[in-house]
ModelCIF file with pLDDT and N, C-alpha, C, O atoms, coordinates in Angstrom:
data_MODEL
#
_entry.id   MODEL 
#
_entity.id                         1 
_entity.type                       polymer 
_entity.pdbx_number_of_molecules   1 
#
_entity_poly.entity_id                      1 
_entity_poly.type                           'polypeptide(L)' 
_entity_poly.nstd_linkage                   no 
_entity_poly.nstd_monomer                   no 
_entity_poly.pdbx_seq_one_letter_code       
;(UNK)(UNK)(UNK)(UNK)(UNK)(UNK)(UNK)(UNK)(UNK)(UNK)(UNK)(UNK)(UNK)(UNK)(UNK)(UNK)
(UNK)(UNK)(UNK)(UNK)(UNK)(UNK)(UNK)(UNK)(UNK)(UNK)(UNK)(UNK)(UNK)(UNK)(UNK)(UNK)
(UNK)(UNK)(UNK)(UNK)(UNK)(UNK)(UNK)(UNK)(UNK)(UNK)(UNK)(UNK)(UNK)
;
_entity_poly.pdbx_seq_one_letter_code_can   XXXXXXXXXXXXXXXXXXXXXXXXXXXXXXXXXXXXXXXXXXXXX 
_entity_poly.pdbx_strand_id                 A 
#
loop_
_entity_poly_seq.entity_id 
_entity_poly_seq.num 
_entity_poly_seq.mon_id 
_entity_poly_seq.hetero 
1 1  UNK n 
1 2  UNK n 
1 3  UNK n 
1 4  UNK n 
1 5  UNK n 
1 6  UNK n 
1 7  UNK n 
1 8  UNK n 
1 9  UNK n 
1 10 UNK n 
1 11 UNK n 
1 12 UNK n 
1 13 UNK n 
1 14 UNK n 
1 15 UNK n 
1 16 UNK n 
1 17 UNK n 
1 18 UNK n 
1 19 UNK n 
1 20 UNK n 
1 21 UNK n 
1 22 UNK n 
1 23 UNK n 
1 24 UNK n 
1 25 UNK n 
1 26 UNK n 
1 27 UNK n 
1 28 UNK n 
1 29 UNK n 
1 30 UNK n 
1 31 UNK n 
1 32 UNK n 
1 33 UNK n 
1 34 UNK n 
1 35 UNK n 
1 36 UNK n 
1 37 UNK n 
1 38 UNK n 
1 39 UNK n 
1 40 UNK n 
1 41 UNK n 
1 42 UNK n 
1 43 UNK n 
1 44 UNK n 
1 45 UNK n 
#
_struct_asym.id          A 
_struct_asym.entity_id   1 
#
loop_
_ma_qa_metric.id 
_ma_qa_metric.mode 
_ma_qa_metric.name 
_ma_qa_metric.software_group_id 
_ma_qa_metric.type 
1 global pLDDT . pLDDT 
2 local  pLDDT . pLDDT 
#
_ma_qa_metric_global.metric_id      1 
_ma_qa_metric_global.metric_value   76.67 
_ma_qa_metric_global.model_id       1 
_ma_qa_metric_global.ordinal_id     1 
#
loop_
_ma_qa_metric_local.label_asym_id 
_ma_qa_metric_local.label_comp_id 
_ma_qa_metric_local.label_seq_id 
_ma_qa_metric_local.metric_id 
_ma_qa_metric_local.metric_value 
_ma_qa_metric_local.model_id 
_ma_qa_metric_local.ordinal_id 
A UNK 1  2 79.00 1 1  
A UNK 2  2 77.00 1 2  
A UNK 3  2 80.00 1 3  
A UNK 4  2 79.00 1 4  
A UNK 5  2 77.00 1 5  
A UNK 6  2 74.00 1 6  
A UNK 7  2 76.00 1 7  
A UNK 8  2 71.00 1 8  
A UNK 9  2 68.00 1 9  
A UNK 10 2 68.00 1 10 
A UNK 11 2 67.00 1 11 
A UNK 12 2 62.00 1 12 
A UNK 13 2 59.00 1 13 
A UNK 14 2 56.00 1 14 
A UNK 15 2 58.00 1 15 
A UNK 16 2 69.00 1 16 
A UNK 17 2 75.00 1 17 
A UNK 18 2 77.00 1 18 
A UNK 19 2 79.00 1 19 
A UNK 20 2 78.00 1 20 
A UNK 21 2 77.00 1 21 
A UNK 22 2 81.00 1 22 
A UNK 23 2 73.00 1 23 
A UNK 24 2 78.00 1 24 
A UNK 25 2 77.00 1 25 
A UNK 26 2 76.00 1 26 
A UNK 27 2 70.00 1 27 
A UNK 28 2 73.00 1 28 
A UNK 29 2 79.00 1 29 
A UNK 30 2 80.00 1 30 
A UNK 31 2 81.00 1 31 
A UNK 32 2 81.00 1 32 
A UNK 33 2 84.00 1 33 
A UNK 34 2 83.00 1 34 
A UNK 35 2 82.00 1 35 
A UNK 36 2 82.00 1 36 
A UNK 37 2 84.00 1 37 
A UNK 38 2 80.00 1 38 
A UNK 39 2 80.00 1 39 
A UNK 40 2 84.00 1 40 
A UNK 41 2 84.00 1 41 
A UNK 42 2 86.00 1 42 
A UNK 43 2 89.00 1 43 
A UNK 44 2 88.00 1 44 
A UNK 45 2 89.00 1 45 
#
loop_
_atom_site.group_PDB 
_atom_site.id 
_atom_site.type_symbol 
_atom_site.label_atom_id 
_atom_site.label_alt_id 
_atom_site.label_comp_id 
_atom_site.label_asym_id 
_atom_site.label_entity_id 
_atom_site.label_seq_id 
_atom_site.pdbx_PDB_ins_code 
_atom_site.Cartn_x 
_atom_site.Cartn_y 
_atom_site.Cartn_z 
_atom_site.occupancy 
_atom_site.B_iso_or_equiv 
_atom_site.pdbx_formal_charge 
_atom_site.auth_seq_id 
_atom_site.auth_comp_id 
_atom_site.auth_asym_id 
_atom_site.auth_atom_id 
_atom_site.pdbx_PDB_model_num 
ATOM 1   N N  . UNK A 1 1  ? -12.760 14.055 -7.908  1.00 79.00 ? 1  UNK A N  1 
ATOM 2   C CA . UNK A 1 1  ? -13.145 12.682 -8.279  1.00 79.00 ? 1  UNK A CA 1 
ATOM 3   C C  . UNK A 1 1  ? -11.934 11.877 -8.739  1.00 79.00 ? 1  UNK A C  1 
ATOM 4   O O  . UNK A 1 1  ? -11.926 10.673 -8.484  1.00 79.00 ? 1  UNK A O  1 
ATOM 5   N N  . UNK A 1 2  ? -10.759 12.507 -9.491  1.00 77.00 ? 2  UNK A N  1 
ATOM 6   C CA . UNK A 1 2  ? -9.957  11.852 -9.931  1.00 77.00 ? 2  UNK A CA 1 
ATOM 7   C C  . UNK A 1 2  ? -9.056  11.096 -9.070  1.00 77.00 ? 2  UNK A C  1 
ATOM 8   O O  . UNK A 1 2  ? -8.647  9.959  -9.305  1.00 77.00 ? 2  UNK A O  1 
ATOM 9   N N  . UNK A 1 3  ? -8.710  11.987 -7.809  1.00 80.00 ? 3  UNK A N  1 
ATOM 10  C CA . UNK A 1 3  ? -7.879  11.475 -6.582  1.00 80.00 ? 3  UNK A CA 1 
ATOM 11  C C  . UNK A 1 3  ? -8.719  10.490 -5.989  1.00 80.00 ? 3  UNK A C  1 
ATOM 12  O O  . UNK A 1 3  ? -8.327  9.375  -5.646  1.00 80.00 ? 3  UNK A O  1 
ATOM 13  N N  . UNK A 1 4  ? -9.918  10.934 -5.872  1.00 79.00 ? 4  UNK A N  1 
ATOM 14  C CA . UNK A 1 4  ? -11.174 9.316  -5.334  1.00 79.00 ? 4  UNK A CA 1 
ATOM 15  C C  . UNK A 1 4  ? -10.469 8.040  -6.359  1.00 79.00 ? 4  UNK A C  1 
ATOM 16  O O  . UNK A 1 4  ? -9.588  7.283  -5.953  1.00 79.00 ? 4  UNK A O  1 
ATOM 17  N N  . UNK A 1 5  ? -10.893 8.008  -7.354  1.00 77.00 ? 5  UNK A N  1 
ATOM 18  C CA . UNK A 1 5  ? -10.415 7.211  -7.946  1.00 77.00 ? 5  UNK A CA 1 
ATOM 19  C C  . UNK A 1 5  ? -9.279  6.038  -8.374  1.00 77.00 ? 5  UNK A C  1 
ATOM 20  O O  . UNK A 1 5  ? -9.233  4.864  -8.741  1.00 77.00 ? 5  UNK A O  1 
ATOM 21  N N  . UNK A 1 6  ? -8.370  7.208  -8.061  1.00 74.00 ? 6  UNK A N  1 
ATOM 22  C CA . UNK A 1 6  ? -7.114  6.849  -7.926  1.00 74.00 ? 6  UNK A CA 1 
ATOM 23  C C  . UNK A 1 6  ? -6.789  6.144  -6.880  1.00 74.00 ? 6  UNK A C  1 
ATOM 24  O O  . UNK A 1 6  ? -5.753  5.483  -6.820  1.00 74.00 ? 6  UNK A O  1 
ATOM 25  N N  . UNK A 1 7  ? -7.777  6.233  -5.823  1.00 76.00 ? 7  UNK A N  1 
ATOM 26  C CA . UNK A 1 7  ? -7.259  6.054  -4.076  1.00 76.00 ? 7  UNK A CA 1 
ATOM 27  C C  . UNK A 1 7  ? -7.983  4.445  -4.213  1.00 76.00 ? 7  UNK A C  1 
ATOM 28  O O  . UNK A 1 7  ? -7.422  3.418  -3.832  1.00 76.00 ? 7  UNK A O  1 
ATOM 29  N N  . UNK A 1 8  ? -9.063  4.495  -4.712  1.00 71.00 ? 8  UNK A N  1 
ATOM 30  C CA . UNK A 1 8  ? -10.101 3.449  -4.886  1.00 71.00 ? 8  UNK A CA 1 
ATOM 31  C C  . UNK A 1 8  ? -8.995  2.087  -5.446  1.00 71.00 ? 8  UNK A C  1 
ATOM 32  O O  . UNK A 1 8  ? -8.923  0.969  -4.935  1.00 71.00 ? 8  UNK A O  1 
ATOM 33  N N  . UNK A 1 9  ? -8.338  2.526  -6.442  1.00 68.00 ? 9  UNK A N  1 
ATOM 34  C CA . UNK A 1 9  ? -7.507  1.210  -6.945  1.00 68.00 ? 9  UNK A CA 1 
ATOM 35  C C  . UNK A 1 9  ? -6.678  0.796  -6.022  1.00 68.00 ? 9  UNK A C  1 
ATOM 36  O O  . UNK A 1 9  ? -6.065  -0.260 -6.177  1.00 68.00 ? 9  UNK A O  1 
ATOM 37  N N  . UNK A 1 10 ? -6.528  1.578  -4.900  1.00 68.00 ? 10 UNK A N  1 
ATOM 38  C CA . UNK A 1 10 ? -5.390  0.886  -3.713  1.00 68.00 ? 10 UNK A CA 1 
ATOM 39  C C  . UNK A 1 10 ? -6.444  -0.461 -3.351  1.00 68.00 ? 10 UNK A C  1 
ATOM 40  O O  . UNK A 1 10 ? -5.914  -1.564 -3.484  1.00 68.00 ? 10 UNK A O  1 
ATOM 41  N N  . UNK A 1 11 ? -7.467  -0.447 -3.036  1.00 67.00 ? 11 UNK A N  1 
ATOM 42  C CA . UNK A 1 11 ? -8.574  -1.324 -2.239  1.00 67.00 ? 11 UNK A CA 1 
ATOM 43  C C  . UNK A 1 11 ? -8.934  -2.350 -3.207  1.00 67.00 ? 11 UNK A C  1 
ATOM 44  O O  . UNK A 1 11 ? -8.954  -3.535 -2.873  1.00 67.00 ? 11 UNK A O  1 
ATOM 45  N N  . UNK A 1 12 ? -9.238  -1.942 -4.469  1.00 62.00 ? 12 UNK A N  1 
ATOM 46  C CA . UNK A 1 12 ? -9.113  -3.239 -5.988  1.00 62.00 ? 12 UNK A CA 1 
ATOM 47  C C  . UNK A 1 12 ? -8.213  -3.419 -6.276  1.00 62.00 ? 12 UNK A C  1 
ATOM 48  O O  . UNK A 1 12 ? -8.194  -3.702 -7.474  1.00 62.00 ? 12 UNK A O  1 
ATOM 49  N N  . UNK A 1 13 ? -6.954  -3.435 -5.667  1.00 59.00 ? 13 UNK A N  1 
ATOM 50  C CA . UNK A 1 13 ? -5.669  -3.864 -6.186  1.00 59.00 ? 13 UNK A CA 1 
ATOM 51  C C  . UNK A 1 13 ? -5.770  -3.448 -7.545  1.00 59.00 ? 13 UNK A C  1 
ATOM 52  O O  . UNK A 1 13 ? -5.823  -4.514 -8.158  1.00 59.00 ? 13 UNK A O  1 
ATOM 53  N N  . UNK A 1 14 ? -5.820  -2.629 -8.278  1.00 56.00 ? 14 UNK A N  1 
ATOM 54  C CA . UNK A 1 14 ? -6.080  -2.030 -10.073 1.00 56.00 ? 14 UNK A CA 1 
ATOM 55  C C  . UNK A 1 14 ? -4.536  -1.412 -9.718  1.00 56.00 ? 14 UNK A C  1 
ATOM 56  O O  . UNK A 1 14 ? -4.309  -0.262 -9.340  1.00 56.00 ? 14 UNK A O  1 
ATOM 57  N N  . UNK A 1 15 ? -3.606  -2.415 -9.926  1.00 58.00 ? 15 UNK A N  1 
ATOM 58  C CA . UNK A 1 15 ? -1.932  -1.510 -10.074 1.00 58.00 ? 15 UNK A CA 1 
ATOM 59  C C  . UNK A 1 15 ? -2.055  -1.835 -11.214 1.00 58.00 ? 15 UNK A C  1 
ATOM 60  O O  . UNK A 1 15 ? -2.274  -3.046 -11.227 1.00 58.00 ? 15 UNK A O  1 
ATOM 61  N N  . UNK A 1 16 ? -2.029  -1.227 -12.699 1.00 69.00 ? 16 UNK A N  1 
ATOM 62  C CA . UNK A 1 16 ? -1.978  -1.786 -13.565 1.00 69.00 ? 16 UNK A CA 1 
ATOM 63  C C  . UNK A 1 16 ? -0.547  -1.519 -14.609 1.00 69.00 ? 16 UNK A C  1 
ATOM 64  O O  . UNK A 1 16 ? -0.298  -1.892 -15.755 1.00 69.00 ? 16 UNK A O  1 
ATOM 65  N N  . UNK A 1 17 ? 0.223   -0.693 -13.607 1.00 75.00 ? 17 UNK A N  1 
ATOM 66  C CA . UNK A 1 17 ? 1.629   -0.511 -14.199 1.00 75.00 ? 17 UNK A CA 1 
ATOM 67  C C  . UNK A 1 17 ? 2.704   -0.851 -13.715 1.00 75.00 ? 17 UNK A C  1 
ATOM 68  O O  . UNK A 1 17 ? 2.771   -0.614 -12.509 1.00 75.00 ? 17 UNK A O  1 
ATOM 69  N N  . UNK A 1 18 ? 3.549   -1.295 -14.134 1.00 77.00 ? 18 UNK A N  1 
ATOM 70  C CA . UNK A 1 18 ? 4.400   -2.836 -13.496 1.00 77.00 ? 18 UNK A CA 1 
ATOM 71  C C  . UNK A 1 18 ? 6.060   -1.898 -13.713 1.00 77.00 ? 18 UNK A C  1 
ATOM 72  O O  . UNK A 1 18 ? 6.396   -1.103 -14.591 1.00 77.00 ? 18 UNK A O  1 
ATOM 73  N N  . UNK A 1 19 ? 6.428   -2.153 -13.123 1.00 79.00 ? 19 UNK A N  1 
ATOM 74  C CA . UNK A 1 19 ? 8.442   -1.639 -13.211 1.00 79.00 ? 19 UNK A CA 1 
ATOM 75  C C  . UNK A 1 19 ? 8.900   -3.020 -13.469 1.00 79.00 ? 19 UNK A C  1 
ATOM 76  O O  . UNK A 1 19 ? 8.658   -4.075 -12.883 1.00 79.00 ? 19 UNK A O  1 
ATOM 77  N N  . UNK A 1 20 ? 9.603   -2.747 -14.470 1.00 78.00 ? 20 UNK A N  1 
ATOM 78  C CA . UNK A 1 20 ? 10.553  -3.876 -14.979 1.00 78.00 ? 20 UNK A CA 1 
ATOM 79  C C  . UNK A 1 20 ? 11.605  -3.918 -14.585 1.00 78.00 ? 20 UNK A C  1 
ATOM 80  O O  . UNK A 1 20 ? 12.259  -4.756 -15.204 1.00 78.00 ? 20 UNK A O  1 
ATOM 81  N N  . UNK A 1 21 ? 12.212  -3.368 -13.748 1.00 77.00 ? 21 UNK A N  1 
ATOM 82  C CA . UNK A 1 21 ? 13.590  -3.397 -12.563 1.00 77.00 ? 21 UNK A CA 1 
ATOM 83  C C  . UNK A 1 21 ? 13.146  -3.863 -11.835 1.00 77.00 ? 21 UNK A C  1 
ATOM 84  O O  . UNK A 1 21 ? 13.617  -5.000 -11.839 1.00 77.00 ? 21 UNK A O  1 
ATOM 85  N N  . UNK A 1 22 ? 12.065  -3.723 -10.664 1.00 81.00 ? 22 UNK A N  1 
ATOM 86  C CA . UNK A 1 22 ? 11.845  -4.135 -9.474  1.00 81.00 ? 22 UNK A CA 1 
ATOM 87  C C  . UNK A 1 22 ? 10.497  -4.263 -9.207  1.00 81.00 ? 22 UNK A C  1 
ATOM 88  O O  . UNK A 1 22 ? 10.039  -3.990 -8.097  1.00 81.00 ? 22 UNK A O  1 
ATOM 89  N N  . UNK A 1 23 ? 9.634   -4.764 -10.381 1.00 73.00 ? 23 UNK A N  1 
ATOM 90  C CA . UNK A 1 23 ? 8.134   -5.197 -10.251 1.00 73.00 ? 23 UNK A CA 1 
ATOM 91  C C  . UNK A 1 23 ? 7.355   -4.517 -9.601  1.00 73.00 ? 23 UNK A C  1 
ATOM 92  O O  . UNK A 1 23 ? 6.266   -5.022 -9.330  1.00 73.00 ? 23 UNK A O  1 
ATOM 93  N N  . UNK A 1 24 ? 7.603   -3.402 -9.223  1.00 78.00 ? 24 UNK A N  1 
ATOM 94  C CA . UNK A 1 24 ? 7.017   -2.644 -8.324  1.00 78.00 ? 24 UNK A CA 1 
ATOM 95  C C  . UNK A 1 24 ? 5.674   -2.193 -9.346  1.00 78.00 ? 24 UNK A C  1 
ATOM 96  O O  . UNK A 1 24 ? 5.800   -1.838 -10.518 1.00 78.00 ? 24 UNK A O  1 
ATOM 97  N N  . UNK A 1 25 ? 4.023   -2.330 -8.396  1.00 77.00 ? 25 UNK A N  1 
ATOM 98  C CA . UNK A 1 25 ? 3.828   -1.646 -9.375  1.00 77.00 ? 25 UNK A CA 1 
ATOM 99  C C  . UNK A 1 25 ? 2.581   -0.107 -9.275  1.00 77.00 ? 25 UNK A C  1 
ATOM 100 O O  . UNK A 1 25 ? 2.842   0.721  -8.403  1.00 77.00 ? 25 UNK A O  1 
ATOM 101 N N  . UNK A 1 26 ? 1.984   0.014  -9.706  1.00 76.00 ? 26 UNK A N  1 
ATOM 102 C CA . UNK A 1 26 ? 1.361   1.478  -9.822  1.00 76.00 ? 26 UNK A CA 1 
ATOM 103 C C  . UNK A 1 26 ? -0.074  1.856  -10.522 1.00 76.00 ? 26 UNK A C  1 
ATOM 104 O O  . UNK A 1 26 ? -0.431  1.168  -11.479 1.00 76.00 ? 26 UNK A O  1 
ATOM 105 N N  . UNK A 1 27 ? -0.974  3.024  -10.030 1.00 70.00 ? 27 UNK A N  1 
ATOM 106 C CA . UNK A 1 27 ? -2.192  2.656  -10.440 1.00 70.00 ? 27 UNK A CA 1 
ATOM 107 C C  . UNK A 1 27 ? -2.293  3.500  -11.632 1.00 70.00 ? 27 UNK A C  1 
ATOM 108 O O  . UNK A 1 27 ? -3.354  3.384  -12.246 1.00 70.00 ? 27 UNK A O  1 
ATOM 109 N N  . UNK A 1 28 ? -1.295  4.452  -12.172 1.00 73.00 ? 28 UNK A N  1 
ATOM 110 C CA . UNK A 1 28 ? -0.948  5.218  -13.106 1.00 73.00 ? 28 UNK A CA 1 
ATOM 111 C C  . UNK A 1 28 ? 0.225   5.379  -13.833 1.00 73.00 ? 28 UNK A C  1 
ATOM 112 O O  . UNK A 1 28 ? 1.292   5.231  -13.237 1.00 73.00 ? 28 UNK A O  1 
ATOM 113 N N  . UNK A 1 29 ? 0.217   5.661  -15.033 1.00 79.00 ? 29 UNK A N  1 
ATOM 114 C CA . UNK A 1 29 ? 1.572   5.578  -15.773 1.00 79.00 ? 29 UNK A CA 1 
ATOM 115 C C  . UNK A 1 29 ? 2.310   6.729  -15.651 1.00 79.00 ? 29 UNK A C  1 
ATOM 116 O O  . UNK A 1 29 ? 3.363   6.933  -16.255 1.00 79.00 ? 29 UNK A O  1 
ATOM 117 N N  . UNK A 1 30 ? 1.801   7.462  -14.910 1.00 80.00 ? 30 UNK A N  1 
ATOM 118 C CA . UNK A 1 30 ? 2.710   8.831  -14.644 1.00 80.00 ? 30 UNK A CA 1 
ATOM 119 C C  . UNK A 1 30 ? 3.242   8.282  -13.652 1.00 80.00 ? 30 UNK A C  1 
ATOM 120 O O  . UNK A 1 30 ? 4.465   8.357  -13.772 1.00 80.00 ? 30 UNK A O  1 
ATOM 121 N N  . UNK A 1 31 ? 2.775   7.479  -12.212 1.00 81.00 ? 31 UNK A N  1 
ATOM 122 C CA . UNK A 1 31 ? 3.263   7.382  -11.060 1.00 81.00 ? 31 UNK A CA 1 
ATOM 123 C C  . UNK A 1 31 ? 4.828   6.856  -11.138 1.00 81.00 ? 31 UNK A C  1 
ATOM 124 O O  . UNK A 1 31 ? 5.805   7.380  -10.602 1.00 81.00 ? 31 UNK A O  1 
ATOM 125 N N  . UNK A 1 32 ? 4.770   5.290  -12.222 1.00 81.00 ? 32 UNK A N  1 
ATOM 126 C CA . UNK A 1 32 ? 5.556   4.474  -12.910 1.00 81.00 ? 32 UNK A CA 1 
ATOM 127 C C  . UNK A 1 32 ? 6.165   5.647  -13.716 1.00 81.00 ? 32 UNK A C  1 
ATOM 128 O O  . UNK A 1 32 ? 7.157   5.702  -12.990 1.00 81.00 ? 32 UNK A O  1 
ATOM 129 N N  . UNK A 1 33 ? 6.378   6.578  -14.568 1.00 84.00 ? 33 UNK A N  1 
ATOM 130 C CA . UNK A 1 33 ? 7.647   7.356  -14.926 1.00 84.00 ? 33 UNK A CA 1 
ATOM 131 C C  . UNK A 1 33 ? 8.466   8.012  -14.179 1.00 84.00 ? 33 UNK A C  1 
ATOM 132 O O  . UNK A 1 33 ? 9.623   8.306  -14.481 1.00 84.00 ? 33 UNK A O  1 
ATOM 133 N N  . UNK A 1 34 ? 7.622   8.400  -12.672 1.00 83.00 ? 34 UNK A N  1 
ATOM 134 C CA . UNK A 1 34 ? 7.935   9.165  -11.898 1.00 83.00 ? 34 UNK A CA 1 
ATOM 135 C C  . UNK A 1 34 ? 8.959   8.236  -10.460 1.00 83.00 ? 34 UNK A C  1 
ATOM 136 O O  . UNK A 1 34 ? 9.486   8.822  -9.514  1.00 83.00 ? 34 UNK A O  1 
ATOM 137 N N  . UNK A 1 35 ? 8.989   6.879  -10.679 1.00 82.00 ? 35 UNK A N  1 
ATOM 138 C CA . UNK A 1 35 ? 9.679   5.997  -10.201 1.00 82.00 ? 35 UNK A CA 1 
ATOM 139 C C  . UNK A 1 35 ? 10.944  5.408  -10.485 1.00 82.00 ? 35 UNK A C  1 
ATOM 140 O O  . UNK A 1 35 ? 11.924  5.126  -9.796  1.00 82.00 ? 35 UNK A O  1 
ATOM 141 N N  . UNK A 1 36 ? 10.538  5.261  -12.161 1.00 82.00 ? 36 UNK A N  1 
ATOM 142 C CA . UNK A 1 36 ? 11.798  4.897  -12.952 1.00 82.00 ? 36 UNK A CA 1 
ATOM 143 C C  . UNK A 1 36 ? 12.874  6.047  -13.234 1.00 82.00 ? 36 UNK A C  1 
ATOM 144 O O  . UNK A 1 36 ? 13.993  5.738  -13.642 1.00 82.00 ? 36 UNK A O  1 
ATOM 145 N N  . UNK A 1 37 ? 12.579  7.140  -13.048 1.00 84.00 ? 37 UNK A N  1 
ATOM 146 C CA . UNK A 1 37 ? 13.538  8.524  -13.179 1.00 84.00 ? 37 UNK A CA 1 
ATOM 147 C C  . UNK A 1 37 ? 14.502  8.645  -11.764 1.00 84.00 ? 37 UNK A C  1 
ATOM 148 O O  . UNK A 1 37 ? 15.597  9.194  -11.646 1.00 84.00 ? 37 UNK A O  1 
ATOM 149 N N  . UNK A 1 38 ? 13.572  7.831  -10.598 1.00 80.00 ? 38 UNK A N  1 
ATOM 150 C CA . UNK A 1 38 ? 14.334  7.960  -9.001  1.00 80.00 ? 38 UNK A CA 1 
ATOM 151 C C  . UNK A 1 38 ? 15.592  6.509  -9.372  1.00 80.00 ? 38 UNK A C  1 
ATOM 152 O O  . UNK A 1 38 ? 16.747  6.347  -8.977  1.00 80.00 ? 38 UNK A O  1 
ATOM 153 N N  . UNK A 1 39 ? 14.908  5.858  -10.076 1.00 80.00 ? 39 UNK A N  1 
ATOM 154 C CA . UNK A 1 39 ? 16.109  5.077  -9.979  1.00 80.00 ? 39 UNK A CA 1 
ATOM 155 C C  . UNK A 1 39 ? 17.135  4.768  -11.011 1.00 80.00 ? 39 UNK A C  1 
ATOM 156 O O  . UNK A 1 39 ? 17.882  3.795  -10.923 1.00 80.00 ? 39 UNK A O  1 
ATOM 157 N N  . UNK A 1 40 ? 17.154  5.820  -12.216 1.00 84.00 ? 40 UNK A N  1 
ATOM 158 C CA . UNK A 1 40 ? 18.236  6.179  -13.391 1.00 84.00 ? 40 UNK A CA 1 
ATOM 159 C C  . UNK A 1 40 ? 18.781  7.446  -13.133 1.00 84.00 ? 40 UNK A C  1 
ATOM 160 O O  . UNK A 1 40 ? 19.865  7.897  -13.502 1.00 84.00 ? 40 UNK A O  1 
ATOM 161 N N  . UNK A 1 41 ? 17.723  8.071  -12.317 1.00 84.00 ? 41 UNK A N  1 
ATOM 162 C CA . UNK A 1 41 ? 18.614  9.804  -11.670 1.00 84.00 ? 41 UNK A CA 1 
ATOM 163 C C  . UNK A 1 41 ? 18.620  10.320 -12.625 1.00 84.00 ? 41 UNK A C  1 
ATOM 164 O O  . UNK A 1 41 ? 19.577  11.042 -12.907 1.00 84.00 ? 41 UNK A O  1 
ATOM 165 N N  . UNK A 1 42 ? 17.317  10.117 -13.695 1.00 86.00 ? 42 UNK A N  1 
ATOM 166 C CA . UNK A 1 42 ? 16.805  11.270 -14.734 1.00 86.00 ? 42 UNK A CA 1 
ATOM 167 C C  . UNK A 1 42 ? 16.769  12.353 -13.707 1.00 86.00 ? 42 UNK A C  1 
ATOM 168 O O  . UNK A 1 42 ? 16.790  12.208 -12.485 1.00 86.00 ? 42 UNK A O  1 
ATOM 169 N N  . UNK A 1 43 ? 16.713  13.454 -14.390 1.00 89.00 ? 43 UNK A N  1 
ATOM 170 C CA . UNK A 1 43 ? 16.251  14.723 -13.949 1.00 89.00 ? 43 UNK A CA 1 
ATOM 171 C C  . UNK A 1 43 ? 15.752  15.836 -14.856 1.00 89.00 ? 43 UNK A C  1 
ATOM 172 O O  . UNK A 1 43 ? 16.325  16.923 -14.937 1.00 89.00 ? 43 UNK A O  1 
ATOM 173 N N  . UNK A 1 44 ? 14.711  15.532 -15.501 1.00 88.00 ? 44 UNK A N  1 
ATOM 174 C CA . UNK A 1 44 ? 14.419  16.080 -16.858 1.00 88.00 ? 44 UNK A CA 1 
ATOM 175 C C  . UNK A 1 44 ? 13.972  17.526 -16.574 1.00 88.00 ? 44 UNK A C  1 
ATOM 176 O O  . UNK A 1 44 ? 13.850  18.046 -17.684 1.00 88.00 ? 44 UNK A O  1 
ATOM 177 N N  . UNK A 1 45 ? 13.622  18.567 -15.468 1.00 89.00 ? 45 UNK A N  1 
ATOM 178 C CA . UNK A 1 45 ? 13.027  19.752 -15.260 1.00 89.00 ? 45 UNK A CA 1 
ATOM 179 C C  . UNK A 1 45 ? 13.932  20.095 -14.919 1.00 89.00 ? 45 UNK A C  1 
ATOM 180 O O  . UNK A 1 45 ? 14.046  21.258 -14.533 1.00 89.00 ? 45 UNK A O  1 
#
């Protein structure tokens, strides 16, 4: 159900997490940490 869900906000536009570099944005706040690390070249694991 959770991936339903998740997929569902592509179609309601529900991005409700925004990048402040490049406005890009995302339907989860993990997706958005997992974006901002590709473009500071964190590598925290």
């Amino acid at each position: 159900k959770q991936h339903f869900v998740k997929h569902w906000r592509i179609h309601t536009e529900e991005m409700l997490f925004k990048c402040s570099e490049c406005s890009k944005c995302f339907t989860n706040k993990h997706e958005l940490v997992n974006h901002r690390r590709i473009q500071t070249g964190e590598k925290p694991f």
